[in-house]
Protein backbone atom coordinates (compact mmCIF):
# COMPACT_ATOMS: atom_id res chain seq x y z
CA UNK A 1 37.50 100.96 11.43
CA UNK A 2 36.61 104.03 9.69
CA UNK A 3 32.98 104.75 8.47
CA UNK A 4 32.35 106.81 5.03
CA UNK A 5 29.13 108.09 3.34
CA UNK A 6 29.83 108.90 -0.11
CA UNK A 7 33.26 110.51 0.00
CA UNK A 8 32.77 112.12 3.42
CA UNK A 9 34.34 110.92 6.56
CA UNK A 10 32.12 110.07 9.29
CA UNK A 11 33.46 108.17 11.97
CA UNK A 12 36.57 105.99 13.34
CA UNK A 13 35.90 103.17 15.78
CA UNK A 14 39.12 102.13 18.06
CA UNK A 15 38.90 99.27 20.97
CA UNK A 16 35.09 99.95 20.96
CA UNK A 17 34.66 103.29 21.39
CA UNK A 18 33.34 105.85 18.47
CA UNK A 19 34.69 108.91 17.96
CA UNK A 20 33.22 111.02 15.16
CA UNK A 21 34.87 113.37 12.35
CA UNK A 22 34.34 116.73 12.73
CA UNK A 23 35.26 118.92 9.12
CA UNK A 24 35.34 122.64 7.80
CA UNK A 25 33.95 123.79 4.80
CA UNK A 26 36.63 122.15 2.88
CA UNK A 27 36.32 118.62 4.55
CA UNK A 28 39.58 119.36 6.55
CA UNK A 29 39.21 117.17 9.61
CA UNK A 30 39.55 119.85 12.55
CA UNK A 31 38.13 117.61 15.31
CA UNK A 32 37.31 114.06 16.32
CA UNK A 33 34.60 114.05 19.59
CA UNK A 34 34.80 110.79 21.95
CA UNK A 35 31.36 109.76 21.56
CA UNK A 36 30.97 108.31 24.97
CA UNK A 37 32.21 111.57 26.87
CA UNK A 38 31.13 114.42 24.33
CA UNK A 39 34.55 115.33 24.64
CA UNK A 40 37.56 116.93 22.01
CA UNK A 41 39.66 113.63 21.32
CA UNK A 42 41.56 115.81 18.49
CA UNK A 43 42.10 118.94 17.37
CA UNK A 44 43.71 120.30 14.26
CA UNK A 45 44.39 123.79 12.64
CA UNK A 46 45.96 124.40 9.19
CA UNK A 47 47.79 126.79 7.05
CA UNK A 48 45.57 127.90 4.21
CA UNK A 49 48.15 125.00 1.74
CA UNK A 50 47.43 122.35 4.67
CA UNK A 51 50.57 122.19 6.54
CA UNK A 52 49.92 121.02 10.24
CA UNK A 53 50.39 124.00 12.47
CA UNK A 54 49.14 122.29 15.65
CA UNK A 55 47.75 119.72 16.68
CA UNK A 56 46.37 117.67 19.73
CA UNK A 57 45.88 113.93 19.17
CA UNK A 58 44.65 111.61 21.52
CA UNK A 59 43.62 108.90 19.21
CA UNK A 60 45.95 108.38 16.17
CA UNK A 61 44.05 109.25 12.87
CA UNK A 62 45.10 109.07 9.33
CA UNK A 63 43.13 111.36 7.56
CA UNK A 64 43.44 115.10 8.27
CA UNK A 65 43.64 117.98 5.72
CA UNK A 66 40.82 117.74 2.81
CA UNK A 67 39.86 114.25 4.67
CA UNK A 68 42.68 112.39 2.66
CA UNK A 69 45.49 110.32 3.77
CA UNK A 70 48.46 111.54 5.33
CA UNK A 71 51.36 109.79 5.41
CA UNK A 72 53.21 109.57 8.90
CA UNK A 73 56.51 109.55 8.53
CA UNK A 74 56.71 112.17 5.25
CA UNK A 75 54.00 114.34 5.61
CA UNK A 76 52.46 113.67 2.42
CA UNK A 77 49.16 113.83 1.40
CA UNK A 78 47.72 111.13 -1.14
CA UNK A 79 44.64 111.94 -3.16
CA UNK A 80 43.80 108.88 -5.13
CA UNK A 81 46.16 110.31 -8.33
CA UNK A 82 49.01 111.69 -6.91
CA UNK A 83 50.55 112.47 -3.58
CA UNK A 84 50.84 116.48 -2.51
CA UNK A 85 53.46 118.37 0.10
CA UNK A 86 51.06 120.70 2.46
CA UNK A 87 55.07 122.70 2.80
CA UNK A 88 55.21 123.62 -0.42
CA UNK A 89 51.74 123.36 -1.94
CA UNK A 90 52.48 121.71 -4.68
CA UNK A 91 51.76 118.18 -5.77
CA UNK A 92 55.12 115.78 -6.14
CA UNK A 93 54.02 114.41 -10.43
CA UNK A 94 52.68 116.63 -13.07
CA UNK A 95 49.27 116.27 -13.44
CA UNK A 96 48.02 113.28 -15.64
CA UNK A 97 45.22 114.77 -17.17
CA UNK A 98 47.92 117.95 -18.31
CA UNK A 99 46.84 121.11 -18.74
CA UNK A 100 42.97 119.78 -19.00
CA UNK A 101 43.40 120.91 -14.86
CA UNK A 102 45.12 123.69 -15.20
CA UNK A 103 48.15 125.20 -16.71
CA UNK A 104 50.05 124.68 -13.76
CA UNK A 105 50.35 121.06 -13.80
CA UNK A 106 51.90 121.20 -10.36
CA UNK A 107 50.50 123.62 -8.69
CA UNK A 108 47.48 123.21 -5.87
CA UNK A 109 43.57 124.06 -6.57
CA UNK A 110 44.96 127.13 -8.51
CA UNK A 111 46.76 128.67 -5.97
CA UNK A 112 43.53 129.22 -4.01
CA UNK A 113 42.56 126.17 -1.15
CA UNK A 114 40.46 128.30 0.63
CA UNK A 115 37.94 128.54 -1.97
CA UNK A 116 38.39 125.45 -4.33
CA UNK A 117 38.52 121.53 -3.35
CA UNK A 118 40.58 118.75 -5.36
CA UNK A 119 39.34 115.46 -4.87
CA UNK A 120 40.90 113.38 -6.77
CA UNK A 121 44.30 114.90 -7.68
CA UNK A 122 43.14 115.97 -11.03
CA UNK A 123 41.09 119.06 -11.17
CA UNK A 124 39.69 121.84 -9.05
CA UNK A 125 35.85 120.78 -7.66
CA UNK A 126 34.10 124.41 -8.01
CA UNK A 127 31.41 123.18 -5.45
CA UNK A 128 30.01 120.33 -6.95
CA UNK A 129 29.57 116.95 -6.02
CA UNK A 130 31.80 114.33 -7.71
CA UNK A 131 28.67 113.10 -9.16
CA UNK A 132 28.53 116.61 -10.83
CA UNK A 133 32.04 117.11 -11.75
CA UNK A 134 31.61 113.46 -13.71
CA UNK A 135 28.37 114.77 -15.69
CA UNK A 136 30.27 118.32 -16.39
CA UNK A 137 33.92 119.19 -16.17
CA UNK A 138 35.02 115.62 -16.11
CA UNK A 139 33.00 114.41 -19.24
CA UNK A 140 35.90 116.23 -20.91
CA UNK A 141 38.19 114.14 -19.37
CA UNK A 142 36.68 110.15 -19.10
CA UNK A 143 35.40 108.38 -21.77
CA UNK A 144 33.10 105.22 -22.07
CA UNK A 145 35.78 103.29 -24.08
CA UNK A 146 38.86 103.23 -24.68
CA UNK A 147 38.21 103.73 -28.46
CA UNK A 148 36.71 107.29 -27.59
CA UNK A 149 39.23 108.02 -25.75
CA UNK A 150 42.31 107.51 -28.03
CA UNK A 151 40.05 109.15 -30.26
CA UNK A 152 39.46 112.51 -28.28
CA UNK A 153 43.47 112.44 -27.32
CA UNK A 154 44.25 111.98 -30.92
CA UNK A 155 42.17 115.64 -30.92
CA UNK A 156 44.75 117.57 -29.08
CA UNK A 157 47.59 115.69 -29.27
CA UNK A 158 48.56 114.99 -32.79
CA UNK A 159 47.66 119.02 -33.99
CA UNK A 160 50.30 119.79 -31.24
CA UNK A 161 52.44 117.61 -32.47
CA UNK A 162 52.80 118.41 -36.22
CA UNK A 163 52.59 122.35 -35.60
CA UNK A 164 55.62 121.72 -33.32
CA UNK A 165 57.12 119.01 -35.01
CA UNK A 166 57.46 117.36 -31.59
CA UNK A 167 56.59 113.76 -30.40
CA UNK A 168 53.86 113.68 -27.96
CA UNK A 169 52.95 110.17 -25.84
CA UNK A 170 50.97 108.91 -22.79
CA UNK A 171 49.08 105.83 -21.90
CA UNK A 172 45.23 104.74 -21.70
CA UNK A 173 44.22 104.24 -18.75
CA UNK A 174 41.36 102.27 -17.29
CA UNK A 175 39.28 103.85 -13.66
CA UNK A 176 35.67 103.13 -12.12
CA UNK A 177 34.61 105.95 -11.43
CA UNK A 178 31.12 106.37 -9.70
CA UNK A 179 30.63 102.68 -10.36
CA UNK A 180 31.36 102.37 -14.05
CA UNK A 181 33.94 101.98 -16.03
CA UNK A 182 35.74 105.11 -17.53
CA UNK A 183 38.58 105.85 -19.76
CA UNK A 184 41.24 108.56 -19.91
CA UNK A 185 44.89 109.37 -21.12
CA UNK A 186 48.17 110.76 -19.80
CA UNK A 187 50.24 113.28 -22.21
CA UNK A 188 53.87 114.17 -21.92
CA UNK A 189 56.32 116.25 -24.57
CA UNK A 190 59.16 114.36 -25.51
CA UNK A 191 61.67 115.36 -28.92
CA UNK A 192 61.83 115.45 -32.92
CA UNK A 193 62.37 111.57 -32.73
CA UNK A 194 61.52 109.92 -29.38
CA UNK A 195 58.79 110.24 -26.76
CA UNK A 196 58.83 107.54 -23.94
CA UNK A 197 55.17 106.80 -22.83
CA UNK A 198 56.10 104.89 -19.97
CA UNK A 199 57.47 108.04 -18.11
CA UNK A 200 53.79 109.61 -18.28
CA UNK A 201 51.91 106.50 -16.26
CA UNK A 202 48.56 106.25 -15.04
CA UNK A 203 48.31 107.27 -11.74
CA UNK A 204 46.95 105.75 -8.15
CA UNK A 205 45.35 102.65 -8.87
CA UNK A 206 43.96 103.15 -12.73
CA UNK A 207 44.74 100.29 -15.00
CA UNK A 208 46.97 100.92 -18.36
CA UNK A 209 45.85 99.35 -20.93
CA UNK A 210 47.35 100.80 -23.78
CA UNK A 211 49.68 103.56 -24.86
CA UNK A 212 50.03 105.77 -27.64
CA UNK A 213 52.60 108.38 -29.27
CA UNK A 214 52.58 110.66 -32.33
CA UNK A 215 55.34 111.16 -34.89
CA UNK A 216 55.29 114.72 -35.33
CA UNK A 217 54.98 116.41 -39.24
CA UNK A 218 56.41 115.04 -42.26
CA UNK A 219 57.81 117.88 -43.57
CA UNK A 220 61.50 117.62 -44.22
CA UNK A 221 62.34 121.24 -43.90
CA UNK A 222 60.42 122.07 -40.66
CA UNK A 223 61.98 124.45 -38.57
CA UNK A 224 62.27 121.72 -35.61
CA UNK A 225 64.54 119.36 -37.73
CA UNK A 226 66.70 122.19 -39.05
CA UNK A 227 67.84 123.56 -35.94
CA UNK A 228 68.37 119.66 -35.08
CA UNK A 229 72.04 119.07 -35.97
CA UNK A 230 71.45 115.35 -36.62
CA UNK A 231 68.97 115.74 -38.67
CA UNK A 232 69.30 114.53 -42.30
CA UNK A 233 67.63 115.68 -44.91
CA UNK A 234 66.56 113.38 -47.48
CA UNK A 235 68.33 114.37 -51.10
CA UNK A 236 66.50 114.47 -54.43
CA UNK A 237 65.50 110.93 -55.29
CA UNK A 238 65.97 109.36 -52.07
CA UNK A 239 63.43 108.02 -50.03
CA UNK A 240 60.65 109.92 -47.31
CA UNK A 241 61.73 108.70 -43.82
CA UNK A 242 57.92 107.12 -43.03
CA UNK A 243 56.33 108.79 -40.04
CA UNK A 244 53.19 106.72 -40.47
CA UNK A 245 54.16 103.56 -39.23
CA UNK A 246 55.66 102.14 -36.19
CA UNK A 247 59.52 101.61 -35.48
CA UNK A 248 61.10 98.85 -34.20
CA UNK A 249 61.34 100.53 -31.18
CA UNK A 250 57.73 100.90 -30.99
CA UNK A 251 56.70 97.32 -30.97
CA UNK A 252 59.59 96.36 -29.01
CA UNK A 253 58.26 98.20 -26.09
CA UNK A 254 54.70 97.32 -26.52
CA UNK A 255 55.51 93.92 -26.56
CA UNK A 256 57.29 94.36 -23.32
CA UNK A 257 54.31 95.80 -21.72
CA UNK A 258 51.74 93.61 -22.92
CA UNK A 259 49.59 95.92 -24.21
CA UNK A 260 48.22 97.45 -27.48
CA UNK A 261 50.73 101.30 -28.81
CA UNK A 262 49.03 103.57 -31.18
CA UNK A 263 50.15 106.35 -33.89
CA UNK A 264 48.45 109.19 -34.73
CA UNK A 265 50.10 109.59 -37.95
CA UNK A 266 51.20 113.25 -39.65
CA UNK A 267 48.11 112.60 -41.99
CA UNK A 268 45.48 112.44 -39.15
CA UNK A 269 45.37 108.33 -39.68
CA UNK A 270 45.43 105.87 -36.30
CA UNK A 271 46.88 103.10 -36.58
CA UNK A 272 47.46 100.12 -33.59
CA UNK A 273 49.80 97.89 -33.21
CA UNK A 274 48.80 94.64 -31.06
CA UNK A 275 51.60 92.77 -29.01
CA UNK A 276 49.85 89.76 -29.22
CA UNK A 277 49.44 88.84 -33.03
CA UNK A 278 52.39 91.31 -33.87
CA UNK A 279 50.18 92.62 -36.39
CA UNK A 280 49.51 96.82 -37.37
CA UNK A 281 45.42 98.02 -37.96
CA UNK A 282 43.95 100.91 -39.49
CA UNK A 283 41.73 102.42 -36.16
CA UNK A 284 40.25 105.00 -37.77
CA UNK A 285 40.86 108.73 -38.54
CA UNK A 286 41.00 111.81 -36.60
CA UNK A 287 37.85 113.73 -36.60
CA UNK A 288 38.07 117.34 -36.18
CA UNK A 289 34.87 119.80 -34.90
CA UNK A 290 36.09 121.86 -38.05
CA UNK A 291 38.07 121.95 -40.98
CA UNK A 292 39.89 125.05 -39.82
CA UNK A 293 41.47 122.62 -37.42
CA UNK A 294 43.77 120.40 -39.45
CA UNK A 295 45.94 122.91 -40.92
């Protein structure tokens, strides 16, 4: 049985006996003491990345570098999001908030463990609590609904897309966090004409409950689609291919995951498609801080 307080590690009880956690700075575990003797049941030291360098173990414990899980027979290191490799220092998924942690979505508490903690698998804590992470850096990130937060990826996200002329797509994912409920999405870069939100999944144990995708710019003689050699472009009289509404495609796959697909059309509209009643809503427009933005 282990014992927690907050997110800290406390104690581990085995065949009656306590034996409590003993962690540096950055809540590595470098000791557990046999409570009945006063005694050094473990001992651990680290490279600065986390990699086991030796060890004495008298009682078998889980949770050793940053206080997360390690996995016995890989080595691996799970933090609630994603899993990381103390050998290379780098996490094994891009990281599902993107570049909202950093630019390098793989890459380990900046390059720097010794001075910065990541709790979650998401983004660097700078010496605040997790409380204080959620009220600061992380208000960026959650939202109270997922309304607001379709709404604040729709932000980012579509004026990639049509400067790039490049489909962008993630899912909406659903987390307590703190004891409430909070919102947040995924991102990944896909082509001119397909993104596939299902490789960009919520992570650890967050709920998806929708996903969403943008269709680029609707301007036929964008760089992106003339250096794409099967690109067609649409002759004098014929028809606009429509970029605002959903394919085929599109609803095929939400109605194979059960669960609502947005569009953040070229003209800043958002639409939804629901699985359920096979029917396509207006959800609003994207909002930008300024008009600067939109072009």
């Amino acid at each position: 049985m282990f014992v927690w307080l907050g997110d800290n590690l406390l104690a581990l009880e085995k065949d009656g006996v306590a034996f409590n956690y003993i962690a540096d700075g950055n809540k590595n575990i470098t000791q557990l003491i046999d409570m009945s003797s006063g005694s050094i049941a473990n001992r651990y030291d680290y490279s600065p990345f986390g990699q086991l360098i030796a060890d004495v173990e008298t009682v078998e414990n889980p949770f050793k570098f940053s206080s997360e899980y390690a996995e016995k027979e890989t080595g691996l290191v799970y933090y609630n999001y994603r899993y990381y490799n103390p050998v290379n220092g780098k996490w094994l998924k891009r990281d599902p908030i993107q570049e909202a942690g950093g630019f390098n979505i793989y890459g380990f508490t900046y390059g720097n463990p010794i001075s910065y903690i990541d709790n979650l698998g998401l983004i660097i804590n700078f010496g605040a609590t997790i409380q204080g992470i959620a009220n600061g850096i992380m208000k960026e990130i959650y939202s109270d609904s997922e309304k607001e937060a379709i709404e604040k990826q729709g932000k980012s996200a579509n004026k990639k897309s049509k400067k790039e002329d490049i489909e962008y797509c993630g899912a909406v994912c659903k987390t307590c966090l703190d004891g409430k409920i909070k919102f947040f999405t995924t991102m990944g870069k896909g082509s001119l004409y397909k993104c596939e939100p299902a490789n960009f999944p919520c992570p650890g144990k967050s709920e998806t409950v929708a996903y969403w995708h943008t269709h680029g710019n609707d301007d036929p003689d964008s760089d992106i689609k003339k250096q794409n050699p099967f690109y067609i472009k649409p002759q004098k009289g014929e028809p606009v291919p429509k970029y605002d509404k959903f394919s085929d495609g599109d609803k095929d796959f939400s109605k194979k995951q059960k669960v609502p697909f947005y569009l953040f059309t070229p003209q800043d509209n958002i639409k939804k498609y629901d699985p359920s009643t096979d029917a396509v809503t207006e959800h609003g427009k994207i909002s930008y801080k300024n008009k600067e933005n939109k072009k």
